[in-house]
C-alpha atoms as a PDB file:
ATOM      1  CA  UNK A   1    -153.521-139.132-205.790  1.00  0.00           C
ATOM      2  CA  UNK A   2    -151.339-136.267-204.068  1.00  0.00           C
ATOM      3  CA  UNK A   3    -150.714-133.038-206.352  1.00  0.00           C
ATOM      4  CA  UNK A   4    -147.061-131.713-205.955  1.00  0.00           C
ATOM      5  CA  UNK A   5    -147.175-128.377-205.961  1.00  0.00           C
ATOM      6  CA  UNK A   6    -144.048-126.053-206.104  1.00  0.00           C
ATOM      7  CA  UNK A   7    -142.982-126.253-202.853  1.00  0.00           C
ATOM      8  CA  UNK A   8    -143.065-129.552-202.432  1.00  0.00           C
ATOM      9  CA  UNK A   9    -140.835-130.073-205.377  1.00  0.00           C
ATOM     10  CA  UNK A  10    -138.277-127.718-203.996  1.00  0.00           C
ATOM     11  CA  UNK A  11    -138.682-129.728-200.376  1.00  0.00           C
ATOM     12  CA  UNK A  12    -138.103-133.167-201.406  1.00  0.00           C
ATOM     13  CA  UNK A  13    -134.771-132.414-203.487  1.00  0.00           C
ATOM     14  CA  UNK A  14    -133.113-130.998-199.805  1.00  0.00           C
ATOM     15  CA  UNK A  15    -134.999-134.341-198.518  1.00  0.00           C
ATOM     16  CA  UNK A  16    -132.700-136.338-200.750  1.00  0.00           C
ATOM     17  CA  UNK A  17    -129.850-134.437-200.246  1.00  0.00           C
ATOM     18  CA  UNK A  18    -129.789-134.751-196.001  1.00  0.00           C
ATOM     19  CA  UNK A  19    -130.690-138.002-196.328  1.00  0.00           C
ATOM     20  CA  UNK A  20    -127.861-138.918-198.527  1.00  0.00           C
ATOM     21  CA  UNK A  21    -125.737-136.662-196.566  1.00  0.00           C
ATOM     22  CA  UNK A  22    -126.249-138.507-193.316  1.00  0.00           C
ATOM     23  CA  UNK A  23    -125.465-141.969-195.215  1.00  0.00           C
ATOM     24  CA  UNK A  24    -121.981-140.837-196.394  1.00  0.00           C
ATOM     25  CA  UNK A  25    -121.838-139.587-192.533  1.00  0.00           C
ATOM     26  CA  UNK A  26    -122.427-142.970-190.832  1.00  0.00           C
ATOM     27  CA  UNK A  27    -120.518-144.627-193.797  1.00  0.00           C
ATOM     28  CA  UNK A  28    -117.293-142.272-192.759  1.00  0.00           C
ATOM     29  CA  UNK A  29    -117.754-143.175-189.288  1.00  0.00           C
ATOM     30  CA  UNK A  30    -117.443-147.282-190.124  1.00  0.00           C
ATOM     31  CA  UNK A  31    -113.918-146.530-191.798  1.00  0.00           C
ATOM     32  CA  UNK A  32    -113.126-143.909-188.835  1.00  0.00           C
ATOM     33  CA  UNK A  33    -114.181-146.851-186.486  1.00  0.00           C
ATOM     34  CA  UNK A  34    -111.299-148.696-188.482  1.00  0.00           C
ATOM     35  CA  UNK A  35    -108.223-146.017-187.969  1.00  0.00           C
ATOM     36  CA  UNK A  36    -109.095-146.057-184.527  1.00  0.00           C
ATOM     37  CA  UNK A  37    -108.150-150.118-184.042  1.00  0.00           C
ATOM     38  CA  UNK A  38    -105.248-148.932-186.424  1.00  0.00           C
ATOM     39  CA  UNK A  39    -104.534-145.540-185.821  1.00  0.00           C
ATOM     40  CA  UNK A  40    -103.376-143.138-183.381  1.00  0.00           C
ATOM     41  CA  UNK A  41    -105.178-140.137-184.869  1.00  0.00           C
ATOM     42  CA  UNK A  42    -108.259-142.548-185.075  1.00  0.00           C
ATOM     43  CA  UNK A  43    -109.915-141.287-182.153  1.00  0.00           C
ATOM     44  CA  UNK A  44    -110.009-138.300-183.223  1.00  0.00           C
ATOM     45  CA  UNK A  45    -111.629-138.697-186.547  1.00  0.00           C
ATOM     46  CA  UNK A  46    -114.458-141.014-185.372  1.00  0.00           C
ATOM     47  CA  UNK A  47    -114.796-138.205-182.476  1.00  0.00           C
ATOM     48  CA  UNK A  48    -115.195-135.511-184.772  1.00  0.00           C
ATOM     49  CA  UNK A  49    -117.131-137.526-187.391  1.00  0.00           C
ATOM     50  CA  UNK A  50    -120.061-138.384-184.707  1.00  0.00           C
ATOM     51  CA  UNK A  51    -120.120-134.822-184.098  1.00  0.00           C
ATOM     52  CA  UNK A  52    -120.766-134.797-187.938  1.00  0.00           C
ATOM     53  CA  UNK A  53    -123.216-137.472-188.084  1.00  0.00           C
ATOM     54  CA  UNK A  54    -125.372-136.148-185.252  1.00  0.00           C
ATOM     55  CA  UNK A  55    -125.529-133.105-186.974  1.00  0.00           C
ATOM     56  CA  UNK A  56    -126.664-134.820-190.407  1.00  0.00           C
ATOM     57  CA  UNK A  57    -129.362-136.338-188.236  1.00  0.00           C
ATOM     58  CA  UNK A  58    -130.525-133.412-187.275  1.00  0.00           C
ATOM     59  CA  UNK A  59    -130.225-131.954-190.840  1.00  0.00           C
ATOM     60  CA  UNK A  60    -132.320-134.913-192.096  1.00  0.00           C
ATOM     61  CA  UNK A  61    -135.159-134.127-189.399  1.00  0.00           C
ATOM     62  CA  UNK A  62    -135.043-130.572-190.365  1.00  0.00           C
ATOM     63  CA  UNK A  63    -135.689-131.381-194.316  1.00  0.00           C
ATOM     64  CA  UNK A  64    -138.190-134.100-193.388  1.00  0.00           C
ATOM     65  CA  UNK A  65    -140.314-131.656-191.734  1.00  0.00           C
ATOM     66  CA  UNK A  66    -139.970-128.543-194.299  1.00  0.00           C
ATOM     67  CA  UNK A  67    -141.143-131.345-196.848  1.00  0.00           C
ATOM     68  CA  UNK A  68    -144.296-132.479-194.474  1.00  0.00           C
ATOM     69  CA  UNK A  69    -145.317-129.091-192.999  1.00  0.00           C
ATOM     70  CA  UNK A  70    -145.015-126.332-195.666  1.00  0.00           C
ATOM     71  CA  UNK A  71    -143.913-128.993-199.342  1.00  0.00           C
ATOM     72  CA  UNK A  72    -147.239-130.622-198.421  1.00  0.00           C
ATOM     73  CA  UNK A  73    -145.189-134.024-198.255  1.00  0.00           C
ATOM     74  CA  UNK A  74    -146.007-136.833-196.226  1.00  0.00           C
ATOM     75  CA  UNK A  75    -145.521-137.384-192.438  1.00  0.00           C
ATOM     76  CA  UNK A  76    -143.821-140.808-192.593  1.00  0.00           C
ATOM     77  CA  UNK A  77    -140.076-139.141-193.554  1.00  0.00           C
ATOM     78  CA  UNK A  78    -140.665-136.737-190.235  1.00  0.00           C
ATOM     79  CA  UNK A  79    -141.391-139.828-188.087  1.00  0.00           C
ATOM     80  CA  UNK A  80    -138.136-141.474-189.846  1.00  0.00           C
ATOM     81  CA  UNK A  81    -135.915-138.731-189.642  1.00  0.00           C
ATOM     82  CA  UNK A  82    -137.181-138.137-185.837  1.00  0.00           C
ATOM     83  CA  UNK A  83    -136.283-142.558-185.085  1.00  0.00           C
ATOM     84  CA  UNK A  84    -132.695-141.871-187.016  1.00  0.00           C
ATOM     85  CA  UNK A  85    -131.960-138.905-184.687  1.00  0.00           C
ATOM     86  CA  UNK A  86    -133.484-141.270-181.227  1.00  0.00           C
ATOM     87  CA  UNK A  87    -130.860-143.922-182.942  1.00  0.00           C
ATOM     88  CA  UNK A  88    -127.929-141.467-182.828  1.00  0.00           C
ATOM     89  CA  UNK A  89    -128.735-140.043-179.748  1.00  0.00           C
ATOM     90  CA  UNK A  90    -128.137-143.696-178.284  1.00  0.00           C
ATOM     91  CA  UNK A  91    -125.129-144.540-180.532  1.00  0.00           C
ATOM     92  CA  UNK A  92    -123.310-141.110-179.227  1.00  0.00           C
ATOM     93  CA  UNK A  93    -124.048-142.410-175.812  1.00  0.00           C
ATOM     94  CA  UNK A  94    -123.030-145.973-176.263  1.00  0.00           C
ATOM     95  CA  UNK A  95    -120.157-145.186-177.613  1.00  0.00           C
ATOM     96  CA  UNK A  96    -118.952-142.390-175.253  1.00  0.00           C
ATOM     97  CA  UNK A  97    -119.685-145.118-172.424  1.00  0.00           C
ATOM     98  CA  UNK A  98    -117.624-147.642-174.771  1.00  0.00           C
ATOM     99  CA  UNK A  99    -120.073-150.519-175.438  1.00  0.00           C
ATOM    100  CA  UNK A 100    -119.146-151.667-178.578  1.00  0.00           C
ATOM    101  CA  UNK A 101    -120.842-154.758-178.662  1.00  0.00           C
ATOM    102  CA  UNK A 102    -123.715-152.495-178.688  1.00  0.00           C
ATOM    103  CA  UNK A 103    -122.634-149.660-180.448  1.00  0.00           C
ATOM    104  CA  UNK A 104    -120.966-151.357-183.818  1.00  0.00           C
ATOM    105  CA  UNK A 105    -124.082-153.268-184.313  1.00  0.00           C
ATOM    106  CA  UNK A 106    -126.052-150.442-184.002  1.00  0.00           C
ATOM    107  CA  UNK A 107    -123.833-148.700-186.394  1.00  0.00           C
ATOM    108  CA  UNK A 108    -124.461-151.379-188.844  1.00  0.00           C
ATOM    109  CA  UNK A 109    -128.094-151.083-188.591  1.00  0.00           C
ATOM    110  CA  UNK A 110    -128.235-147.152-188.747  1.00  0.00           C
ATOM    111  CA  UNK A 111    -126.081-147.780-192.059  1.00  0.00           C
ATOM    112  CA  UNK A 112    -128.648-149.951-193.349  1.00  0.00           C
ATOM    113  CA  UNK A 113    -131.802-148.015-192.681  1.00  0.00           C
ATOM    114  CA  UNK A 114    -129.935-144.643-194.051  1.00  0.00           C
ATOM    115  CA  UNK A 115    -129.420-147.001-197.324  1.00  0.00           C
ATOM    116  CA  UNK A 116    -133.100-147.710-197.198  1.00  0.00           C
ATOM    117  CA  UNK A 117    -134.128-144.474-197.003  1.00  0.00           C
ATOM    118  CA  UNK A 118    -132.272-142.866-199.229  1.00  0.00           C
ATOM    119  CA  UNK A 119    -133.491-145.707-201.710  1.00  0.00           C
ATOM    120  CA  UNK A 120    -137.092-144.879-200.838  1.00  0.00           C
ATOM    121  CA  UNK A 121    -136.836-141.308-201.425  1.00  0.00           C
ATOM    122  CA  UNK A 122    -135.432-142.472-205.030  1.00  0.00           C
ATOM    123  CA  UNK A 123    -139.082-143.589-205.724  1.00  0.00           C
ATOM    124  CA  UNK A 124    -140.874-140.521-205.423  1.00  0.00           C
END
């Protein structure tokens, strides 16, 4: 059985909270992905909200690995966190090359495993 100590109690709140924060994130992007079929100021919120998301990735790698290297956490959350930012990495590029049939599904996917993630953290 693994002893929380301090630390690791302060790590795993900011775990939660990136990890939540990157799920609204990919959430905004499906309704931005909407106003752009819809809108003409679309573009530009699904532009600016991938900037957004990418940068909740990288948020979500950072907290994973304060909780693992000095909360005393566990390593699976870094190895998570580090195949959500490979995932967004590839959806920025699919979708700056326009694949969609690619990219949406990808979307949906990303969406799901945030979901599941941010359920498994509820658990702890």
């Amino acid at each position: 059985m693994a002893t929380t100590t301090p630390a690791t109690r302060s790590a795993f709140p900011f775990l939660r909270l990136a990890i939540a924060l990157q799920t609204l994130t990919i959430f905004t992007q499906a309704v931005s992905a909407g106003l752009l079929l819809t809108t003409h100021y679309g573009e530009t919120l699904h532009s600016a909200g991938a900037r957004v998301m990418y940068a909740a990735s990288m948020l979500y790698l950072l907290a994973a690995v304060l909780a693992w290297k000095p909360g005393g956490g566990p390593l699976r959350p870094v190895w998570h966190a580090t195949g959500f930012l490979v995932l967004a990495s590839v959806q920025v590029v699919l979708g700056i090359a326009h694949v969609p049939s690619v990219h949406l599904p990808l979307g949906v996917l990303m969406f799901g495993l945030s979901v599941l993630a941010l359920a498994g953290t509820q658990r702890r």
